[in-house]
PDB file of N, CA and C in Angstrom:
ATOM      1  N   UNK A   1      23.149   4.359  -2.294  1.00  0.00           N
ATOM      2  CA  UNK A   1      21.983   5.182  -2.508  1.00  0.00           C
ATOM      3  C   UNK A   1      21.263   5.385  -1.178  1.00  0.00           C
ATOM      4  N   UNK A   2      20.956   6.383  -0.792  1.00  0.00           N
ATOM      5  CA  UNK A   2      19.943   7.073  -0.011  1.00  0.00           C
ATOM      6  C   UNK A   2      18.915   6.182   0.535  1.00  0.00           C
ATOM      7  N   UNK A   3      18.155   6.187   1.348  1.00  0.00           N
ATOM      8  CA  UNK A   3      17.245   5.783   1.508  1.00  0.00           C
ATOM      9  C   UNK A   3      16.496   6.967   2.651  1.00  0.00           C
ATOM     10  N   UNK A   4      16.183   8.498   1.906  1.00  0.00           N
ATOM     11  CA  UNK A   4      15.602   9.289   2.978  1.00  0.00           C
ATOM     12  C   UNK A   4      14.325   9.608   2.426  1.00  0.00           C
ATOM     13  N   UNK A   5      13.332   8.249   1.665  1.00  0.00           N
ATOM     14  CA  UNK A   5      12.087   9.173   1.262  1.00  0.00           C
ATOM     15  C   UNK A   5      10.564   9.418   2.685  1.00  0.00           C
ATOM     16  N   UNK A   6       9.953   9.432   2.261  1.00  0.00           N
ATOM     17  CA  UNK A   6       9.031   9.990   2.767  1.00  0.00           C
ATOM     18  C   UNK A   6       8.538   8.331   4.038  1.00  0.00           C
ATOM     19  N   UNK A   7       8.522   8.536   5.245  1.00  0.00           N
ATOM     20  CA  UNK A   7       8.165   7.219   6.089  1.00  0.00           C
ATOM     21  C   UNK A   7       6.469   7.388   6.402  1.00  0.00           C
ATOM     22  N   UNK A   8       5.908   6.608   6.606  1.00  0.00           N
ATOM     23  CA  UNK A   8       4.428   6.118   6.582  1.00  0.00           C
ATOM     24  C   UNK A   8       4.395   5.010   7.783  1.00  0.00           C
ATOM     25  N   UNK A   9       3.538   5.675   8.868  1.00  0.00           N
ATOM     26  CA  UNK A   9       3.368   4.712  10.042  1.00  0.00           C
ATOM     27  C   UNK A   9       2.587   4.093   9.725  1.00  0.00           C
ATOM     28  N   UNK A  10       2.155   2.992  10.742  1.00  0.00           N
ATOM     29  CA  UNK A  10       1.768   1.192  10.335  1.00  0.00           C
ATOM     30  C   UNK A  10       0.449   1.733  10.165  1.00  0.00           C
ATOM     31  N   UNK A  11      -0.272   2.020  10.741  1.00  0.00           N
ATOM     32  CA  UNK A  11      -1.503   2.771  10.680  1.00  0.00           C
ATOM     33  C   UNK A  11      -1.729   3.114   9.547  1.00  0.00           C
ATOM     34  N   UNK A  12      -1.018   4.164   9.361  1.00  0.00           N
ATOM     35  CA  UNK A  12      -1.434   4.756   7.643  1.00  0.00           C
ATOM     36  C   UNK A  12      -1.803   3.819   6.591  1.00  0.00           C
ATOM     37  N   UNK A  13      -0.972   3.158   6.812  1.00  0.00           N
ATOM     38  CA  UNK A  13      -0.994   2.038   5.697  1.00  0.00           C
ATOM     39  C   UNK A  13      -1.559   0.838   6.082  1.00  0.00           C
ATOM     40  N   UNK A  14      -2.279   0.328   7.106  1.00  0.00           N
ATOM     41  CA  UNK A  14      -3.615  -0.255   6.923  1.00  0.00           C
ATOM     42  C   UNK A  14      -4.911   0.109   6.750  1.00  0.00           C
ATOM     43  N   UNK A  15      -4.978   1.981   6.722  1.00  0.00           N
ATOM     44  CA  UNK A  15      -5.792   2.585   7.026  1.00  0.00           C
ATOM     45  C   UNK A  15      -6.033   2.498   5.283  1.00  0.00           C
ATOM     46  N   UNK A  16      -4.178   2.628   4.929  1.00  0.00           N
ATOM     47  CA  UNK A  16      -4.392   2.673   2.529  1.00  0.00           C
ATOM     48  C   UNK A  16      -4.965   1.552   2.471  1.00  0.00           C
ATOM     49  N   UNK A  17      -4.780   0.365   2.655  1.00  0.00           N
ATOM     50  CA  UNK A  17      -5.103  -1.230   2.317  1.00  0.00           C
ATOM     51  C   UNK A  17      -6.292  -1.136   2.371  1.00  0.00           C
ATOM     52  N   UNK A  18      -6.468  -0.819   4.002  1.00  0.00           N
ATOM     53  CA  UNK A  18      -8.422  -0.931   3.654  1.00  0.00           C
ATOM     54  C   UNK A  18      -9.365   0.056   2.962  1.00  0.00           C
ATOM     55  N   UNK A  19      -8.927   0.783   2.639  1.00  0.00           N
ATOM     56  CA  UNK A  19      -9.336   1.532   1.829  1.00  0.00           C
ATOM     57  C   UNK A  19      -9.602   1.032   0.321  1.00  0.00           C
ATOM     58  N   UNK A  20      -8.741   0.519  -0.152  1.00  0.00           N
ATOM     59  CA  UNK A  20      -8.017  -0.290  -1.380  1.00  0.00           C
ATOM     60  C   UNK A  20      -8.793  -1.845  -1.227  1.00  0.00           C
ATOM     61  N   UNK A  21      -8.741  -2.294  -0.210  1.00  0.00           N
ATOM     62  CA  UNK A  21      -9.574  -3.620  -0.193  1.00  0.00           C
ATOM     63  C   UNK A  21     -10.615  -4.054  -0.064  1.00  0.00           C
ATOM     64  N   UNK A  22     -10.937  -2.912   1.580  1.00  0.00           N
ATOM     65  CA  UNK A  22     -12.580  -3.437   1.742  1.00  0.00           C
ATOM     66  C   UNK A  22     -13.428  -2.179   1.167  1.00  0.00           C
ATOM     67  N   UNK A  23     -13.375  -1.461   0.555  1.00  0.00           N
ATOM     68  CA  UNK A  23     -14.007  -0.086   0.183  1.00  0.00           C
ATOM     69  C   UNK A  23     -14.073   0.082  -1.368  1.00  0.00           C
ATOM     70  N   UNK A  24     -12.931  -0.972  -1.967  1.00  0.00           N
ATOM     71  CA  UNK A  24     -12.978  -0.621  -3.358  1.00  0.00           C
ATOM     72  C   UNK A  24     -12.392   0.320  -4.247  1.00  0.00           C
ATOM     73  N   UNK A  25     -11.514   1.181  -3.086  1.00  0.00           N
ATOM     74  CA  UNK A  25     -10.909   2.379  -3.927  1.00  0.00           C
ATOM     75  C   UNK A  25      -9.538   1.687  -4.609  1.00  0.00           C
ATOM     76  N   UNK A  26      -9.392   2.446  -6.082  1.00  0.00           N
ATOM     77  CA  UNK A  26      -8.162   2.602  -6.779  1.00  0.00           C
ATOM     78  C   UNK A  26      -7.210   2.927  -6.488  1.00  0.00           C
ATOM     79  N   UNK A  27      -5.725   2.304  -6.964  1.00  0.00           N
ATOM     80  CA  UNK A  27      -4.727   2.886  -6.510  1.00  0.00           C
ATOM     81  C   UNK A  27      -4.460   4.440  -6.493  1.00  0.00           C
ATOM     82  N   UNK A  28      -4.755   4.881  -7.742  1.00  0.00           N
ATOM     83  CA  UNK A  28      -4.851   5.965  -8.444  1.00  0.00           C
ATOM     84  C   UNK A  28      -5.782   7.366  -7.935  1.00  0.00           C
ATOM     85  N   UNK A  29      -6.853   6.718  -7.169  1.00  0.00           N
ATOM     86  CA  UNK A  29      -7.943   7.776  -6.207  1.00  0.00           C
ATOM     87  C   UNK A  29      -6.528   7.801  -5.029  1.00  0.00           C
ATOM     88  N   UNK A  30      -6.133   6.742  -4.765  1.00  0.00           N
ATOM     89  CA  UNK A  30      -5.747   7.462  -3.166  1.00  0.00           C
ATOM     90  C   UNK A  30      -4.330   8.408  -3.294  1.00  0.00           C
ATOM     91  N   UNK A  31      -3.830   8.006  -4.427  1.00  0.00           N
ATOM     92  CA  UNK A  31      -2.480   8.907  -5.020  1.00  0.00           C
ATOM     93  C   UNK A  31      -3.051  10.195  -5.181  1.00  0.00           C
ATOM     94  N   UNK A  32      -3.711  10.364  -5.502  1.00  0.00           N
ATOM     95  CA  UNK A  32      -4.685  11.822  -5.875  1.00  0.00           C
ATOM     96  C   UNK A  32      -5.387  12.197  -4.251  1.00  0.00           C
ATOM     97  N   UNK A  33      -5.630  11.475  -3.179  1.00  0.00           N
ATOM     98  CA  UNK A  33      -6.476  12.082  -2.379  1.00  0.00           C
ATOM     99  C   UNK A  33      -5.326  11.791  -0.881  1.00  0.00           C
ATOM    100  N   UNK A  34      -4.259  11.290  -1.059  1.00  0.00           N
ATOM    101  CA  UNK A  34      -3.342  11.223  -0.004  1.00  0.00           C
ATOM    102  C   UNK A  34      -1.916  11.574  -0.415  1.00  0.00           C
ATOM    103  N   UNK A  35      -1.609  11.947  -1.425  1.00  0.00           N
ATOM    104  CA  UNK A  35       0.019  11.981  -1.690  1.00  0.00           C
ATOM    105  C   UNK A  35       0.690  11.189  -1.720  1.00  0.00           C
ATOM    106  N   UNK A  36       0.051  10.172  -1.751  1.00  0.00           N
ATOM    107  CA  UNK A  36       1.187   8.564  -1.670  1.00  0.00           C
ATOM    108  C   UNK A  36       1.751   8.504  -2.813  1.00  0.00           C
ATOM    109  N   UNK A  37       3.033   7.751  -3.165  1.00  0.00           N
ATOM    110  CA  UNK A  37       3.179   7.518  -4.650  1.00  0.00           C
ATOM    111  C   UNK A  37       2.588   6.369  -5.065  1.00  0.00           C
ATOM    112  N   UNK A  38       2.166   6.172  -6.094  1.00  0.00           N
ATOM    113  CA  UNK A  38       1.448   5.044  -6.577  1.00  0.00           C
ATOM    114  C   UNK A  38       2.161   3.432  -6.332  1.00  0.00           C
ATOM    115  N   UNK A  39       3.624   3.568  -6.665  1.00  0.00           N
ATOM    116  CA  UNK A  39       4.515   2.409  -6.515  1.00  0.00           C
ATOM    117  C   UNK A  39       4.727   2.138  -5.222  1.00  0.00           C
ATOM    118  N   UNK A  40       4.857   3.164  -3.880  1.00  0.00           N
ATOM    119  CA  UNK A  40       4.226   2.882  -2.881  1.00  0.00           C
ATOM    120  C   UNK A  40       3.021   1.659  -2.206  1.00  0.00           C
ATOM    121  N   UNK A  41       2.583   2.626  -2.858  1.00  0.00           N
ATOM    122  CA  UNK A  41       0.545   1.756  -2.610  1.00  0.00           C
ATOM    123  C   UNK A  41       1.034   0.346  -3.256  1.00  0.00           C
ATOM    124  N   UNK A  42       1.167   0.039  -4.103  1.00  0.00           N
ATOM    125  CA  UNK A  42       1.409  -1.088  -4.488  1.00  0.00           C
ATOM    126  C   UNK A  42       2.594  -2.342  -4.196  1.00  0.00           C
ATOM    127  N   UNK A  43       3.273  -1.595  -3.740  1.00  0.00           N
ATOM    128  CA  UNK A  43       4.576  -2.134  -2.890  1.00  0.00           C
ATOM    129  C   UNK A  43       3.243  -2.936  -1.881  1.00  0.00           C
ATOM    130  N   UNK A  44       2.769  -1.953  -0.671  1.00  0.00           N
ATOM    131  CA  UNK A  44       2.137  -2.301   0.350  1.00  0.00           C
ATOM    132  C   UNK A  44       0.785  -3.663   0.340  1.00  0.00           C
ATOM    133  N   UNK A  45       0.385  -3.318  -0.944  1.00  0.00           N
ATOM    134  CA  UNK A  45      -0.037  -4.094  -1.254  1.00  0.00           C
ATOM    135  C   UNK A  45       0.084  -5.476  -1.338  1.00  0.00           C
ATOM    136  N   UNK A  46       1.266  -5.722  -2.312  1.00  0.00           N
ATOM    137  CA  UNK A  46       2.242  -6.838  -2.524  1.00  0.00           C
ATOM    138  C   UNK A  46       2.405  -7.624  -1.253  1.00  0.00           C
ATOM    139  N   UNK A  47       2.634  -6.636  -0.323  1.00  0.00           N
ATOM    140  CA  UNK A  47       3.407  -7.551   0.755  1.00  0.00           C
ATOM    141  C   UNK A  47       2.413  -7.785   1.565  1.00  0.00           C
ATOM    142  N   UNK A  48       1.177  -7.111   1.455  1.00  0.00           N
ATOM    143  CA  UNK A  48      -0.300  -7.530   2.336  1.00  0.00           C
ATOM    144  C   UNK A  48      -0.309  -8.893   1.916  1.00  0.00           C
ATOM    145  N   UNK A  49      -0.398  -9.546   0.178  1.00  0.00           N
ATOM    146  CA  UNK A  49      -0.982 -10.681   0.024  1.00  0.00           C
ATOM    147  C   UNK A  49      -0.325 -11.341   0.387  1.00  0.00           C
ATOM    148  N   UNK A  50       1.377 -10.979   0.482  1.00  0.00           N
ATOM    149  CA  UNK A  50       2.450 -11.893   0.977  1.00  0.00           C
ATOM    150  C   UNK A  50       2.184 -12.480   2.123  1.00  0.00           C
ATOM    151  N   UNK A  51       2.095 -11.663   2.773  1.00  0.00           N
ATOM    152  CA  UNK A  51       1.651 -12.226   4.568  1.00  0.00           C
ATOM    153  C   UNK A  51       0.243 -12.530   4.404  1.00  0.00           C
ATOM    154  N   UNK A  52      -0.784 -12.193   3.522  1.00  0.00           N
ATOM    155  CA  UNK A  52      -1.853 -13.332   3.936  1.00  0.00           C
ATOM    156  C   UNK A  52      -2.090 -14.681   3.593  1.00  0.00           C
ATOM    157  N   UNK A  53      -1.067 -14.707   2.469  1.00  0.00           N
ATOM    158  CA  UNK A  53      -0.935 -16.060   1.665  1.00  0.00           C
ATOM    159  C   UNK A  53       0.384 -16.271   1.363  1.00  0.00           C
ATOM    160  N   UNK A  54       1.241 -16.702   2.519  1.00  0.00           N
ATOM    161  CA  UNK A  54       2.798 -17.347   2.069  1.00  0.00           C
ATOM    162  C   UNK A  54       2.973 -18.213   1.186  1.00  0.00           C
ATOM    163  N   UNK A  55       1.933 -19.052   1.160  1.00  0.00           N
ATOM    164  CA  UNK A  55       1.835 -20.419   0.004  1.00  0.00           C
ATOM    165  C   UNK A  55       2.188 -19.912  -1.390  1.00  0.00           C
ATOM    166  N   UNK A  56       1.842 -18.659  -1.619  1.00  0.00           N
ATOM    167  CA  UNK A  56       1.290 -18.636  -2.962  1.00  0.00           C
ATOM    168  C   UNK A  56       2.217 -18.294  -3.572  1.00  0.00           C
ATOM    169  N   UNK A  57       3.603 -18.021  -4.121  1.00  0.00           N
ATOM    170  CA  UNK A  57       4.804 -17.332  -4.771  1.00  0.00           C
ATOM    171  C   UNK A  57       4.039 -16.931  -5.844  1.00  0.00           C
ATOM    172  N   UNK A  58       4.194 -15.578  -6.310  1.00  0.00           N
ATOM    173  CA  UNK A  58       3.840 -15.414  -7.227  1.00  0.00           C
ATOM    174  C   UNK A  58       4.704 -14.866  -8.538  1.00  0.00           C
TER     175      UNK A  58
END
């Protein structure tokens, strides 16, 4: 399988996180106000808490 979707520099996507973290916005506002896909955003997410908290397996 493919892997040619859409790429997102590092930037962008601390620029989604904080948006999403320190600001309070929904996954769902920024899918609607950036084109991201939602499973995206949440992927990025995932792996934010990963690296801020290795301890934690979830």
């Amino acid at each position: 399988m493919s892997k040619n979707g859409k790429r997102y520099d590092e930037q962008f996507k601390k620029d989604i996180l904080r948006l999403i973290q320190e600001e309070g916005r929904s996954v769902s506002s920024i899918v609607k106000d950036f084109g991201v896909n939602g499973q995206t955003v949440r992927n990025w997410l995932k792996a934010s808490q990963e690296r801020q908290d290795p301890d934690n397996p979830r």
